[in-house]
PDB file of N, CA and C in Angstrom:
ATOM      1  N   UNK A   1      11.302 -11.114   9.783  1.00  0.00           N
ATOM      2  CA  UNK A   1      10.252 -12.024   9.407  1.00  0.00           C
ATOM      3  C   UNK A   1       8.939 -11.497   9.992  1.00  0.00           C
ATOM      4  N   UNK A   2       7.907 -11.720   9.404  1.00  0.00           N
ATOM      5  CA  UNK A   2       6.759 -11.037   9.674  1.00  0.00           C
ATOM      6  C   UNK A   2       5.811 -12.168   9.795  1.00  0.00           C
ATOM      7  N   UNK A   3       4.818 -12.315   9.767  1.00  0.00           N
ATOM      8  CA  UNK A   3       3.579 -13.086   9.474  1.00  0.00           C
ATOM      9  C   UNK A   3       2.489 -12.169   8.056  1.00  0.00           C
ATOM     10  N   UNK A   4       2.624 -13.689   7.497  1.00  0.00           N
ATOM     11  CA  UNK A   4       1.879 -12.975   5.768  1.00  0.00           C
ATOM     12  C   UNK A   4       0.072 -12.696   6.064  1.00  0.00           C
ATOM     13  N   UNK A   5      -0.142 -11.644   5.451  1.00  0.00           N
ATOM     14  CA  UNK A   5      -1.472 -11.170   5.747  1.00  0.00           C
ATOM     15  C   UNK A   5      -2.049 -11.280   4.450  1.00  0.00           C
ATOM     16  N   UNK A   6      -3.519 -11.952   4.289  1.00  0.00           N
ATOM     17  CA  UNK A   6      -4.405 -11.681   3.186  1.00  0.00           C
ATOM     18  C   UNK A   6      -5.854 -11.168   3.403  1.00  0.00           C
ATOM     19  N   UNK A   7      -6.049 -10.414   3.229  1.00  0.00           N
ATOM     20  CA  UNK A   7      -7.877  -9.952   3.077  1.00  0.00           C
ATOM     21  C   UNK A   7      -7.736  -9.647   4.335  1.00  0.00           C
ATOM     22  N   UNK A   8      -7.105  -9.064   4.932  1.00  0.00           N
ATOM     23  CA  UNK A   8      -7.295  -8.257   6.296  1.00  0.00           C
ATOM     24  C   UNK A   8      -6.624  -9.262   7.460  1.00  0.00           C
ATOM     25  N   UNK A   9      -6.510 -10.815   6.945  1.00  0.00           N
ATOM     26  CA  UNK A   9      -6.520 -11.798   8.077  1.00  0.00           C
ATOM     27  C   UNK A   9      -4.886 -12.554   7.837  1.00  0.00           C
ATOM     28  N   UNK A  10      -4.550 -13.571   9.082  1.00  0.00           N
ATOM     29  CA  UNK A  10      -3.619 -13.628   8.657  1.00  0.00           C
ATOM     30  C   UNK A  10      -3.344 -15.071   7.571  1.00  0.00           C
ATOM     31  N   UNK A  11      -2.861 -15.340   7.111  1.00  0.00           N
ATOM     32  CA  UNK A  11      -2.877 -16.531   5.487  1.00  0.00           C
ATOM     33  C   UNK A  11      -2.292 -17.697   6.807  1.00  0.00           C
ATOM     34  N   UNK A  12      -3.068 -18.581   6.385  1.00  0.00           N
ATOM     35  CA  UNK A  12      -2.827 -19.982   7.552  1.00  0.00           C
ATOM     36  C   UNK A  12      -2.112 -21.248   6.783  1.00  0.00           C
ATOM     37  N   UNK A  13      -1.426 -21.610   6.676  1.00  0.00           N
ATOM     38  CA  UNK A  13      -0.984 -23.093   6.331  1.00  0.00           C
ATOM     39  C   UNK A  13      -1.673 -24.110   6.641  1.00  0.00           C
ATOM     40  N   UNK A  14      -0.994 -25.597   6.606  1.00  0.00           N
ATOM     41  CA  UNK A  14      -2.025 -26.838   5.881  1.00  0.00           C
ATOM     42  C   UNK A  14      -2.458 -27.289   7.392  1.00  0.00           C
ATOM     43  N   UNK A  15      -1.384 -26.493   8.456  1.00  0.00           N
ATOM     44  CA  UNK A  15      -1.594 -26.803   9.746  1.00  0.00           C
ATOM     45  C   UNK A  15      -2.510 -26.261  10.578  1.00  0.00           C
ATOM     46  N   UNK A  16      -2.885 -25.404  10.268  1.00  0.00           N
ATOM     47  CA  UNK A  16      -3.795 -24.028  10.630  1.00  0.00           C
ATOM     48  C   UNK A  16      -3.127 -23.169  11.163  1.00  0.00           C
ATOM     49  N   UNK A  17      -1.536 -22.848  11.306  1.00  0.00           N
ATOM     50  CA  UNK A  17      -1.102 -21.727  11.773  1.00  0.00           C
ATOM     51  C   UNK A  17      -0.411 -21.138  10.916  1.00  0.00           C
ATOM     52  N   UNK A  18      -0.463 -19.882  11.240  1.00  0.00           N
ATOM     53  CA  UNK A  18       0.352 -18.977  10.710  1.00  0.00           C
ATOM     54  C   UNK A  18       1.550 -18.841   9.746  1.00  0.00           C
ATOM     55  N   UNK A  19       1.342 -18.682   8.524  1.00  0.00           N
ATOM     56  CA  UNK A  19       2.653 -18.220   7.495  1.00  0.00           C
ATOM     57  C   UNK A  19       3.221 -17.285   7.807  1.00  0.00           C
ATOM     58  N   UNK A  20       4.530 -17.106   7.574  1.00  0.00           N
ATOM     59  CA  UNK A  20       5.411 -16.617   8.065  1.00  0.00           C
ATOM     60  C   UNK A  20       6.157 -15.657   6.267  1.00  0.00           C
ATOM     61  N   UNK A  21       6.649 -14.612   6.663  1.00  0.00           N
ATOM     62  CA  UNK A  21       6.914 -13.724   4.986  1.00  0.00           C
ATOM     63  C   UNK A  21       8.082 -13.250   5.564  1.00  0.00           C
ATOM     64  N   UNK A  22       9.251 -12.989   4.349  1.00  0.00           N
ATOM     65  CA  UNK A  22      10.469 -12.230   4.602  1.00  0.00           C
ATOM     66  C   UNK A  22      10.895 -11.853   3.332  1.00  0.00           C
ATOM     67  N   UNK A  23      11.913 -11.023   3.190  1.00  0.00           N
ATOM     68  CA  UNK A  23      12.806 -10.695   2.167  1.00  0.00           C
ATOM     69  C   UNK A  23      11.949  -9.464   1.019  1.00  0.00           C
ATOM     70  N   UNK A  24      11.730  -9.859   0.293  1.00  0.00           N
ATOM     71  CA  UNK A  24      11.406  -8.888  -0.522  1.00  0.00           C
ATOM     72  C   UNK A  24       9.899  -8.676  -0.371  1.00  0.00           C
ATOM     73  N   UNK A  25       8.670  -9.831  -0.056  1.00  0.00           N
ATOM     74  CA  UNK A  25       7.720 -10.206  -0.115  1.00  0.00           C
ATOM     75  C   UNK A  25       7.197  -9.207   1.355  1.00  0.00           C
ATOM     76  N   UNK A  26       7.533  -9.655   2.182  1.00  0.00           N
ATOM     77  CA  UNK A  26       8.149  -9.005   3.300  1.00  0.00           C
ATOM     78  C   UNK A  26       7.929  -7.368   3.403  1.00  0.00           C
ATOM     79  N   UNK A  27       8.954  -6.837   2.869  1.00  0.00           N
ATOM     80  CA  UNK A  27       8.814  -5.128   2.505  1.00  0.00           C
ATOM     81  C   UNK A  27       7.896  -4.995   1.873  1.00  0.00           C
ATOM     82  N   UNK A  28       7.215  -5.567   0.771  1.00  0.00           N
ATOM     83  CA  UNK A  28       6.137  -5.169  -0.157  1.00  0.00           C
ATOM     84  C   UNK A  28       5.063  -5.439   0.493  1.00  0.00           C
ATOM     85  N   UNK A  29       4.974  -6.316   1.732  1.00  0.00           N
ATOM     86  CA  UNK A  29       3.594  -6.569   2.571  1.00  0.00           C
ATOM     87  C   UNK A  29       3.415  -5.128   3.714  1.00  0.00           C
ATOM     88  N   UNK A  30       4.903  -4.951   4.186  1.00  0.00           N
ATOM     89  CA  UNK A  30       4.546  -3.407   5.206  1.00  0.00           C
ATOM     90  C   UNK A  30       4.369  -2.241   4.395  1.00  0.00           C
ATOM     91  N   UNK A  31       4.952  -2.384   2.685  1.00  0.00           N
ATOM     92  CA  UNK A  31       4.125  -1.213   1.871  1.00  0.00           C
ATOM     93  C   UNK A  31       2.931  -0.885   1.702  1.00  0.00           C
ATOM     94  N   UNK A  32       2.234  -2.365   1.758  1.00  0.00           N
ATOM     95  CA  UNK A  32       0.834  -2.162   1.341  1.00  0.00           C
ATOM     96  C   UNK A  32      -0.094  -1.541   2.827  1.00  0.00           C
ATOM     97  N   UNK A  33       0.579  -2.174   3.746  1.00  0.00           N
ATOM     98  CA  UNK A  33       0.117  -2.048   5.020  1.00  0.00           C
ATOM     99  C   UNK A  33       0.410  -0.381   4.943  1.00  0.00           C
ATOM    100  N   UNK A  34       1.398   0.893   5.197  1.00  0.00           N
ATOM    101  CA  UNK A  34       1.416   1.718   5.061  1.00  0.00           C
ATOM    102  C   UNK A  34       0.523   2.475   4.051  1.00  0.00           C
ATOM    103  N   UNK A  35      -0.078   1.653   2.813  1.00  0.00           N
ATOM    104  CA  UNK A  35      -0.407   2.458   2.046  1.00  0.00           C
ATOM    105  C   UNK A  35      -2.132   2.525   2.347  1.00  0.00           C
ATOM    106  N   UNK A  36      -2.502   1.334   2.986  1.00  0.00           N
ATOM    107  CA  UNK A  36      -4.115   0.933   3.478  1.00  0.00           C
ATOM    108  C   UNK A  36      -4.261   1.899   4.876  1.00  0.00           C
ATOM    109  N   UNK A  37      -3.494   1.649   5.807  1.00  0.00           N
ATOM    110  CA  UNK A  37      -4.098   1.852   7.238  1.00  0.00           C
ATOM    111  C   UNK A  37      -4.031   3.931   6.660  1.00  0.00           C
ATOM    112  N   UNK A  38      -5.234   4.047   7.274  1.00  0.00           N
ATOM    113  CA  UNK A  38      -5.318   5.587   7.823  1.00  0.00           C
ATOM    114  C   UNK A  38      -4.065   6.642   8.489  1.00  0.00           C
ATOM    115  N   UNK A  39      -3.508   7.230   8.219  1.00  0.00           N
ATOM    116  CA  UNK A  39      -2.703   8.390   8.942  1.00  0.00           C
ATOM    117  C   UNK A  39      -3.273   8.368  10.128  1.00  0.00           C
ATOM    118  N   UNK A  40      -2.527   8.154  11.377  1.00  0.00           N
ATOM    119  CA  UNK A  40      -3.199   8.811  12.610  1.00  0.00           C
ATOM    120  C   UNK A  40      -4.109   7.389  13.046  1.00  0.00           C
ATOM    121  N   UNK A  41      -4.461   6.764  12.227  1.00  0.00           N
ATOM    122  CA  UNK A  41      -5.449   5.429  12.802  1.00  0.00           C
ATOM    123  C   UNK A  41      -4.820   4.351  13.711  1.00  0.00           C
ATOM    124  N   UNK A  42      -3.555   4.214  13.638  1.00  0.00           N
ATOM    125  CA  UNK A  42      -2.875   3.286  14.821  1.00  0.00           C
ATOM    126  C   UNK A  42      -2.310   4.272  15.929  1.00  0.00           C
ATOM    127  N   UNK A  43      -2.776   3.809  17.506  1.00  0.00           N
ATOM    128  CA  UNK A  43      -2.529   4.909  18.445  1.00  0.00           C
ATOM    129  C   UNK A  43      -1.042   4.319  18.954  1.00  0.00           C
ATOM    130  N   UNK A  44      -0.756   3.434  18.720  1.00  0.00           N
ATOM    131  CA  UNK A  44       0.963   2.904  18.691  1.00  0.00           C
ATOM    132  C   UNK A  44       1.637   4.060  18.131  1.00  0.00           C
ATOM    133  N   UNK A  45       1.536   4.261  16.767  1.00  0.00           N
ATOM    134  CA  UNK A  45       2.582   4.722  15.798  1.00  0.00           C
ATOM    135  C   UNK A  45       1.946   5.686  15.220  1.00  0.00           C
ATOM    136  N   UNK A  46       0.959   6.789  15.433  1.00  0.00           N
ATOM    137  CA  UNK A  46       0.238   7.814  14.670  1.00  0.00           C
ATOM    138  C   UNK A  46       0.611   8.136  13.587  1.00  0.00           C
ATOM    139  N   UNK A  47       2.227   7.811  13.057  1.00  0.00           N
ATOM    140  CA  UNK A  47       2.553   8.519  11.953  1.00  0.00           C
ATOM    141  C   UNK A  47       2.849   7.369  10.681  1.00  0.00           C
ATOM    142  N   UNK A  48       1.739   6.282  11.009  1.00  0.00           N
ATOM    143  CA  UNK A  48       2.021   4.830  10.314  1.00  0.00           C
ATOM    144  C   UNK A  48       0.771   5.097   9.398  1.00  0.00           C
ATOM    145  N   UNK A  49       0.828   5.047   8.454  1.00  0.00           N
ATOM    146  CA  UNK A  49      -0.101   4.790   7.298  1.00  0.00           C
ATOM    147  C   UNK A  49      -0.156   6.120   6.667  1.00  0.00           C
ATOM    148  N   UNK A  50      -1.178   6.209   5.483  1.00  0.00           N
ATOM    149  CA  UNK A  50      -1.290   7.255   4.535  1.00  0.00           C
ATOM    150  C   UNK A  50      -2.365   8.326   4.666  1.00  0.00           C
ATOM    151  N   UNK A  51      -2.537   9.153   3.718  1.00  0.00           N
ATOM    152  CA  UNK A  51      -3.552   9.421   3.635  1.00  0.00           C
ATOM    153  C   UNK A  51      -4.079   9.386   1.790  1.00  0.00           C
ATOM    154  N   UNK A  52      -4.329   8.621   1.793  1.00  0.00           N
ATOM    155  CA  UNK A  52      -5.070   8.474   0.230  1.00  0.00           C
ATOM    156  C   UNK A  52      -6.094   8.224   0.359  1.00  0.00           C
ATOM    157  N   UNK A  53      -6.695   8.174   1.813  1.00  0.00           N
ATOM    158  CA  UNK A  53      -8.363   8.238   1.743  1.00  0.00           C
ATOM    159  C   UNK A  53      -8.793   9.824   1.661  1.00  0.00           C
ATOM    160  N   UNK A  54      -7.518  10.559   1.305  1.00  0.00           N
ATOM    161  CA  UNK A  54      -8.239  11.872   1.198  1.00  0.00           C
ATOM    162  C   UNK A  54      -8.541  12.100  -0.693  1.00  0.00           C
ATOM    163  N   UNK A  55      -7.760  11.294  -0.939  1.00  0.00           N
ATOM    164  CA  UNK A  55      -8.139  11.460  -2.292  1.00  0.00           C
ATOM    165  C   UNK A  55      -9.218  11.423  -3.150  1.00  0.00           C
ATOM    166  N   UNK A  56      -8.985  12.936  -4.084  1.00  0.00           N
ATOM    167  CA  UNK A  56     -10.619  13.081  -4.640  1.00  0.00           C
ATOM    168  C   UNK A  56     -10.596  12.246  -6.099  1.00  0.00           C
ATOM    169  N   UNK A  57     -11.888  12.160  -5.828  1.00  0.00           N
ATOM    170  CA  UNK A  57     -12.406  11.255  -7.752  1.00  0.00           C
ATOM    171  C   UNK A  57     -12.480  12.712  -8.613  1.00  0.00           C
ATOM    172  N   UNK A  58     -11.909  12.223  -9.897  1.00  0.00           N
ATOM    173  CA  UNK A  58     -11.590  13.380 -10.900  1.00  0.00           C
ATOM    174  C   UNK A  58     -10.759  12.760 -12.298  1.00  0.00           C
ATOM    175  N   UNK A  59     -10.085  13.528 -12.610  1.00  0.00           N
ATOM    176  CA  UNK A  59      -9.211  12.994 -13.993  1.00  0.00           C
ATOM    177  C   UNK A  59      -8.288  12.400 -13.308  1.00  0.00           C
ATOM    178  N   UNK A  60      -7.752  11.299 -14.402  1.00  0.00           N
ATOM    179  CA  UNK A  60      -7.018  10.217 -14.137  1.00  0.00           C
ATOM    180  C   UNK A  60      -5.585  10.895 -13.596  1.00  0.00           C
ATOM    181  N   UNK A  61      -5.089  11.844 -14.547  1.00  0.00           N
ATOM    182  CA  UNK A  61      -4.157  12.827 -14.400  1.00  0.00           C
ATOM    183  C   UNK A  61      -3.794  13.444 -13.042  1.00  0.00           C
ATOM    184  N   UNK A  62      -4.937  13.904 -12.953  1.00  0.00           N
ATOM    185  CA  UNK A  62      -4.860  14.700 -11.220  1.00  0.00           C
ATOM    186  C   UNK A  62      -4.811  13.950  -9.734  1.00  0.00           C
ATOM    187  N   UNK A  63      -5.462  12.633 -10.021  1.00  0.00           N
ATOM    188  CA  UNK A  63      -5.528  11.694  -9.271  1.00  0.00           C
ATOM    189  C   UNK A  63      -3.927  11.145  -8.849  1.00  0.00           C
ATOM    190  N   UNK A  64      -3.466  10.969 -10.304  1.00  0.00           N
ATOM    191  CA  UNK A  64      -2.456  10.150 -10.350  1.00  0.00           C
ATOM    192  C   UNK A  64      -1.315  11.597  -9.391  1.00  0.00           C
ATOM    193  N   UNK A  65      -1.549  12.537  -9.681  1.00  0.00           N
ATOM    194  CA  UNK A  65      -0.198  13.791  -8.785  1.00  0.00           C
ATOM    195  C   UNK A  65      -0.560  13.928  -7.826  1.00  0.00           C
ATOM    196  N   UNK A  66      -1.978  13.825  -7.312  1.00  0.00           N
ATOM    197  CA  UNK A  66      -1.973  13.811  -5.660  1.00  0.00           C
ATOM    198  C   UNK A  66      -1.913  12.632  -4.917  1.00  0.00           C
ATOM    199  N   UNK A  67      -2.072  11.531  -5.751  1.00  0.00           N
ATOM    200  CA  UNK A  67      -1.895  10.103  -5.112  1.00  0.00           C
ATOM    201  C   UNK A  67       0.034   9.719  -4.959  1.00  0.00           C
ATOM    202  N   UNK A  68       0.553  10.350  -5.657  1.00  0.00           N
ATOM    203  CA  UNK A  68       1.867  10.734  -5.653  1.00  0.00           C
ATOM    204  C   UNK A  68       2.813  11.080  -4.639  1.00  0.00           C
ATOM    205  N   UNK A  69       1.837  12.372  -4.095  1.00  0.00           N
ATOM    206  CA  UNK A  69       2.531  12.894  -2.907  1.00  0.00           C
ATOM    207  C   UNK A  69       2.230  12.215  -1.678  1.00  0.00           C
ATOM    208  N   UNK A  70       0.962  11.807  -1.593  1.00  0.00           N
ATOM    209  CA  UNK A  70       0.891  10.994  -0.337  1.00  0.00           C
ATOM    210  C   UNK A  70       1.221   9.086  -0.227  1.00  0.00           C
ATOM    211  N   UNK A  71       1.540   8.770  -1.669  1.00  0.00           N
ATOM    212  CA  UNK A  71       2.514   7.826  -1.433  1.00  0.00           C
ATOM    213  C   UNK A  71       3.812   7.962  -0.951  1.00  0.00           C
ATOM    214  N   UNK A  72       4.305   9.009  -1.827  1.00  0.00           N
ATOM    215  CA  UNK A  72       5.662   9.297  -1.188  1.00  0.00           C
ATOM    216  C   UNK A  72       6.073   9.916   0.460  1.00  0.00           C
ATOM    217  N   UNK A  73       5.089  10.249   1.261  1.00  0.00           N
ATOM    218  CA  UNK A  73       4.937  10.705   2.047  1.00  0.00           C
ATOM    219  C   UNK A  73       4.798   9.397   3.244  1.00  0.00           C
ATOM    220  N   UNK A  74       3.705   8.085   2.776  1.00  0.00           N
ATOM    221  CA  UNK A  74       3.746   7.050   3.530  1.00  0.00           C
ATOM    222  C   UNK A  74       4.679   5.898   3.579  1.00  0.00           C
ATOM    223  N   UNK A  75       5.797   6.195   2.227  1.00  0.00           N
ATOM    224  CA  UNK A  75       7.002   5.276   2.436  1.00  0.00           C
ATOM    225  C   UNK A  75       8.120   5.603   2.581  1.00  0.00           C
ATOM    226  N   UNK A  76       8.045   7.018   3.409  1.00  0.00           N
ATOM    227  CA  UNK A  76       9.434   7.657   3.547  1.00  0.00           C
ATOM    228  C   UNK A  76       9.734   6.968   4.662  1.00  0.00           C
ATOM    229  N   UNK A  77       9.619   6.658   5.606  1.00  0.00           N
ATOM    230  CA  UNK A  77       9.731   5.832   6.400  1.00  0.00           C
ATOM    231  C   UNK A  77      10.754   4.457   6.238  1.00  0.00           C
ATOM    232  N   UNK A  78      10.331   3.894   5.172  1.00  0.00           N
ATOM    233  CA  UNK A  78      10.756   3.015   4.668  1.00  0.00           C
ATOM    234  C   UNK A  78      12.029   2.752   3.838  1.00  0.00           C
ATOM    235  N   UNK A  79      13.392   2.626   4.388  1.00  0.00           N
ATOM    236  CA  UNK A  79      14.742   2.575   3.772  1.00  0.00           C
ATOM    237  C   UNK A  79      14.933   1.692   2.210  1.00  0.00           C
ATOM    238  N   UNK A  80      15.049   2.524   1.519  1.00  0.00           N
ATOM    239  CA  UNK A  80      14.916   1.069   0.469  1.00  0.00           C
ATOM    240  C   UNK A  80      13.960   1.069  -0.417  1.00  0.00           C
ATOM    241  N   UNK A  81      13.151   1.727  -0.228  1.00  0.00           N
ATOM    242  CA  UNK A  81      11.173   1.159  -0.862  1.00  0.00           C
ATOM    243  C   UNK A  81      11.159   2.795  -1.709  1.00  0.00           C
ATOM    244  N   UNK A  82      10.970   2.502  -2.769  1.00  0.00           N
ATOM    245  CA  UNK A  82      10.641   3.842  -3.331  1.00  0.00           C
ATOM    246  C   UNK A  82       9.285   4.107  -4.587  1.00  0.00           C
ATOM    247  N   UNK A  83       8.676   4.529  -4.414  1.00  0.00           N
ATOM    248  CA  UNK A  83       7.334   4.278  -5.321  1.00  0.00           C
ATOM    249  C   UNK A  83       8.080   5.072  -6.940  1.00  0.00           C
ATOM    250  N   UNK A  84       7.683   4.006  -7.919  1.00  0.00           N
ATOM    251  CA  UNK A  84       7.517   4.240  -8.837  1.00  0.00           C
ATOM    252  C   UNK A  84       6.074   5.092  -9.774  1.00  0.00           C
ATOM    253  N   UNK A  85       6.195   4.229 -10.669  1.00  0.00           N
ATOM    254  CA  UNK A  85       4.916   4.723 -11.870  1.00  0.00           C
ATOM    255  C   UNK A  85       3.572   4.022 -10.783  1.00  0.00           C
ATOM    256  N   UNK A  86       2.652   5.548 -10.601  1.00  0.00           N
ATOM    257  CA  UNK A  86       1.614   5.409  -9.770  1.00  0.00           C
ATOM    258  C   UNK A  86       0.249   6.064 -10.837  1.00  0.00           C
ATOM    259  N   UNK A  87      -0.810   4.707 -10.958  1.00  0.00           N
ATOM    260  CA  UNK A  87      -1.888   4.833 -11.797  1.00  0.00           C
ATOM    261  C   UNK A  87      -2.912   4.866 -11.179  1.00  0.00           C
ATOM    262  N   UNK A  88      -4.035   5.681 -11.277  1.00  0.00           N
ATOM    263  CA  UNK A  88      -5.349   5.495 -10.903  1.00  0.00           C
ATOM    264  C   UNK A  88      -6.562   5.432 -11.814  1.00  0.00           C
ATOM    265  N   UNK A  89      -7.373   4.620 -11.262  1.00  0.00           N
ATOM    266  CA  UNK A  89      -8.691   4.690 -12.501  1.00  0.00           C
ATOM    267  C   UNK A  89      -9.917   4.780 -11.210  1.00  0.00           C
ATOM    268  N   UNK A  90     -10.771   5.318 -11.799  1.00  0.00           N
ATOM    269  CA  UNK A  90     -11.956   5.494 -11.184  1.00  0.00           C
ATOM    270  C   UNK A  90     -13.363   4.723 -11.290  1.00  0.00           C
ATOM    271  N   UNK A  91     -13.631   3.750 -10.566  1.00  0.00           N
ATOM    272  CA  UNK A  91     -14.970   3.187 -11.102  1.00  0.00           C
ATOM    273  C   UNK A  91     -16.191   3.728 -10.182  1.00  0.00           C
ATOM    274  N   UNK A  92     -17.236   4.554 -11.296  1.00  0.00           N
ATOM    275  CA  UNK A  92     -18.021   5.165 -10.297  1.00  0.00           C
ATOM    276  C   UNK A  92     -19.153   3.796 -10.046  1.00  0.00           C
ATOM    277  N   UNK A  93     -19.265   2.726 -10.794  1.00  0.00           N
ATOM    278  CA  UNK A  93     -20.460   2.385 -10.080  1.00  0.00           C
ATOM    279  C   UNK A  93     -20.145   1.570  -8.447  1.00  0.00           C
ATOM    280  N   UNK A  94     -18.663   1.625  -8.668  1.00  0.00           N
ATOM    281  CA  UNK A  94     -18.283   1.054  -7.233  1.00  0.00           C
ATOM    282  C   UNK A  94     -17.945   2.375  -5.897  1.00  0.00           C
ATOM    283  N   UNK A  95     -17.633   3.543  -7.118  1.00  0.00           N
ATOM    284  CA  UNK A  95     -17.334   4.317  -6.300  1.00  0.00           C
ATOM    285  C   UNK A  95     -16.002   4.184  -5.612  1.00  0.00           C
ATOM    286  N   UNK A  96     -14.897   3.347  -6.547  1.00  0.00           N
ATOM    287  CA  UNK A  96     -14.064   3.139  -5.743  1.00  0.00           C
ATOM    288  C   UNK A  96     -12.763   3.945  -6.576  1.00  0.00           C
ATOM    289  N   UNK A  97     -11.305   3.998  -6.068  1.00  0.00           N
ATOM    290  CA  UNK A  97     -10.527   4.190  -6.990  1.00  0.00           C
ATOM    291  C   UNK A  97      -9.672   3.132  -7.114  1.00  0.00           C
ATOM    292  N   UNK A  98      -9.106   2.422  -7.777  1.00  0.00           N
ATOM    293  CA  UNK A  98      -8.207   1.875  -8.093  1.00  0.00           C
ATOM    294  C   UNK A  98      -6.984   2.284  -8.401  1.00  0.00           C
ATOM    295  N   UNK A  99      -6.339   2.062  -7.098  1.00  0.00           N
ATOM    296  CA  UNK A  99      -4.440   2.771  -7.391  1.00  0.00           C
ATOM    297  C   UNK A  99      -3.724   1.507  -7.471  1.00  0.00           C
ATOM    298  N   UNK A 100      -2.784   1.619  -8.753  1.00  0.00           N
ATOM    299  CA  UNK A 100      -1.706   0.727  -9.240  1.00  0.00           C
ATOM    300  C   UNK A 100      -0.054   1.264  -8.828  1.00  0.00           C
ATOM    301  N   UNK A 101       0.331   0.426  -8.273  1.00  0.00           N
ATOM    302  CA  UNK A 101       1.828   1.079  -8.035  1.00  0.00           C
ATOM    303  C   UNK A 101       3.153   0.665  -8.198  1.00  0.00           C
ATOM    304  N   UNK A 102       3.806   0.871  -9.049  1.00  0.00           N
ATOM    305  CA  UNK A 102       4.803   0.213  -8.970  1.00  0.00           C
ATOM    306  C   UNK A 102       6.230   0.334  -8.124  1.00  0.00           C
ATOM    307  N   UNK A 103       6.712  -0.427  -6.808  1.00  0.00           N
ATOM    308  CA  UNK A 103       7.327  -0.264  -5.975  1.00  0.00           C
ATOM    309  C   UNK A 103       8.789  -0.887  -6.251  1.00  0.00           C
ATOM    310  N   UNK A 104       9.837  -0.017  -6.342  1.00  0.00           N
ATOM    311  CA  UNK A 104      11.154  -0.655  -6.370  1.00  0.00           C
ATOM    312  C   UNK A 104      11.954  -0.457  -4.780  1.00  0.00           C
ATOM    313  N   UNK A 105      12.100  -2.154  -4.380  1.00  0.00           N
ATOM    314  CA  UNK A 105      12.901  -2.393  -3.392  1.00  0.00           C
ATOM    315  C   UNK A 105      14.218  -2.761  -3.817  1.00  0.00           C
ATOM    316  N   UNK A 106      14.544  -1.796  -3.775  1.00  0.00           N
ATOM    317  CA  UNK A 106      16.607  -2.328  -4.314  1.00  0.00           C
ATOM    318  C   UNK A 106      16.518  -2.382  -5.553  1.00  0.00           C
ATOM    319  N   UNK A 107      16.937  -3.530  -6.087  1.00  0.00           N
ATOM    320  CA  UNK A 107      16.932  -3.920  -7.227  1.00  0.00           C
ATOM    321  C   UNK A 107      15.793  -4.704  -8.184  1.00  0.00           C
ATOM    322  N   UNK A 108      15.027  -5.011  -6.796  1.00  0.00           N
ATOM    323  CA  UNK A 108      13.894  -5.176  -7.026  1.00  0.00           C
ATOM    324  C   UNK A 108      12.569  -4.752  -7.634  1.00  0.00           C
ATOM    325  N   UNK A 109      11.541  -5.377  -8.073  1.00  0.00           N
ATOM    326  CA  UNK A 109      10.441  -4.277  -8.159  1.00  0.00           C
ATOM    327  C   UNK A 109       8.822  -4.953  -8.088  1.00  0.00           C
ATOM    328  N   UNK A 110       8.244  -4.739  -8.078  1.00  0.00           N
ATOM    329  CA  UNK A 110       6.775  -5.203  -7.762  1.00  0.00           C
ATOM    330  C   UNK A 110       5.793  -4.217  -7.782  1.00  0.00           C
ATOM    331  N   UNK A 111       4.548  -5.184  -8.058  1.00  0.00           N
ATOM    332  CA  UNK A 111       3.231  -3.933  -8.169  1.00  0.00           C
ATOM    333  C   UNK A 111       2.549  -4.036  -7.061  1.00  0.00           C
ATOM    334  N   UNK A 112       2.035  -3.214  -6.355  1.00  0.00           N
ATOM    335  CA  UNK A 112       1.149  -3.127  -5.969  1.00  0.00           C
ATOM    336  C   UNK A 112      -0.518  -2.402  -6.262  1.00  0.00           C
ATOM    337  N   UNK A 113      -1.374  -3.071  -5.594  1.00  0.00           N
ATOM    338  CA  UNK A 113      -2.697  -2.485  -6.135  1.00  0.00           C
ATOM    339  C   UNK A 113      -3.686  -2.453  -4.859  1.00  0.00           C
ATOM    340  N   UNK A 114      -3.923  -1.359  -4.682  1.00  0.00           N
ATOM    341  CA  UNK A 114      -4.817  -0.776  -3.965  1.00  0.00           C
ATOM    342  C   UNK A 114      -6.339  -0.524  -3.788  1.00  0.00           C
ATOM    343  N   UNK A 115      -7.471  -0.838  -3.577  1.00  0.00           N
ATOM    344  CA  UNK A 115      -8.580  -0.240  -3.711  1.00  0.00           C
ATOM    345  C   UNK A 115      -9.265   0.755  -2.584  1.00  0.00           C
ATOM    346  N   UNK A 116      -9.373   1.837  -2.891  1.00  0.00           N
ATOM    347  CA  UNK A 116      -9.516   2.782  -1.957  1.00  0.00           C
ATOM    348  C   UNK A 116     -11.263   3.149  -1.833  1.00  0.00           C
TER     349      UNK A 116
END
């Protein structure tokens, strides 16, 4: 059991404390967490998070094979969790990329979405 995180903070109930996440919801919350935090940025666990902030803006194509390897690289870690069909689009006036992912836990599956 974890505590559920939104927008960086943690999601509060009607009480003001803390929600609580497990099971499938759960794994797909420490995916996203692996896929946001920096490589090397937590001095706990240096080898916790990704690097897809190295990723360059370019064709959708090329984006999508190097965003690939360093997904697969930040959920090896992870027993169970295996990245599927991984999309990127580029918006330059934000300058941002938008990675779509689709994550199968078990039998499970879910999207995740990223803004980098």
């Amino acid at each position: 059991m974890d505590t559920l995180l939104h927008n960086g903070d943690f999601l509060l109930d009607s009480r003001g404390l803390p929600q609580t996440v497990d099971g499938k919801a759960e794994l797909a919350q420490r995916a996203m967490i692996r896929l946001i935090c920096r490589k090397g940025g937590f001095a706990p666990n240096p080898k916790l998070g990704s690097e897809l902030y190295r990723l360059k803006r370019g064709p959708a194509a090329q984006m999508n094979r190097a965003a690939q390897g360093y997904v697969m690289d930040a959920l090896a870690p992870m027993a169970g969790a295996k990245a599927g069909e991984i999309t990127c689009r580029y918006d330059p006036e934000e300058d941002r990329i938008e990675l779509s992912l689709e994550l199968a836990l078990g039998e499970a599956s879910t999207l995740l979405e990223v803004n980098l």
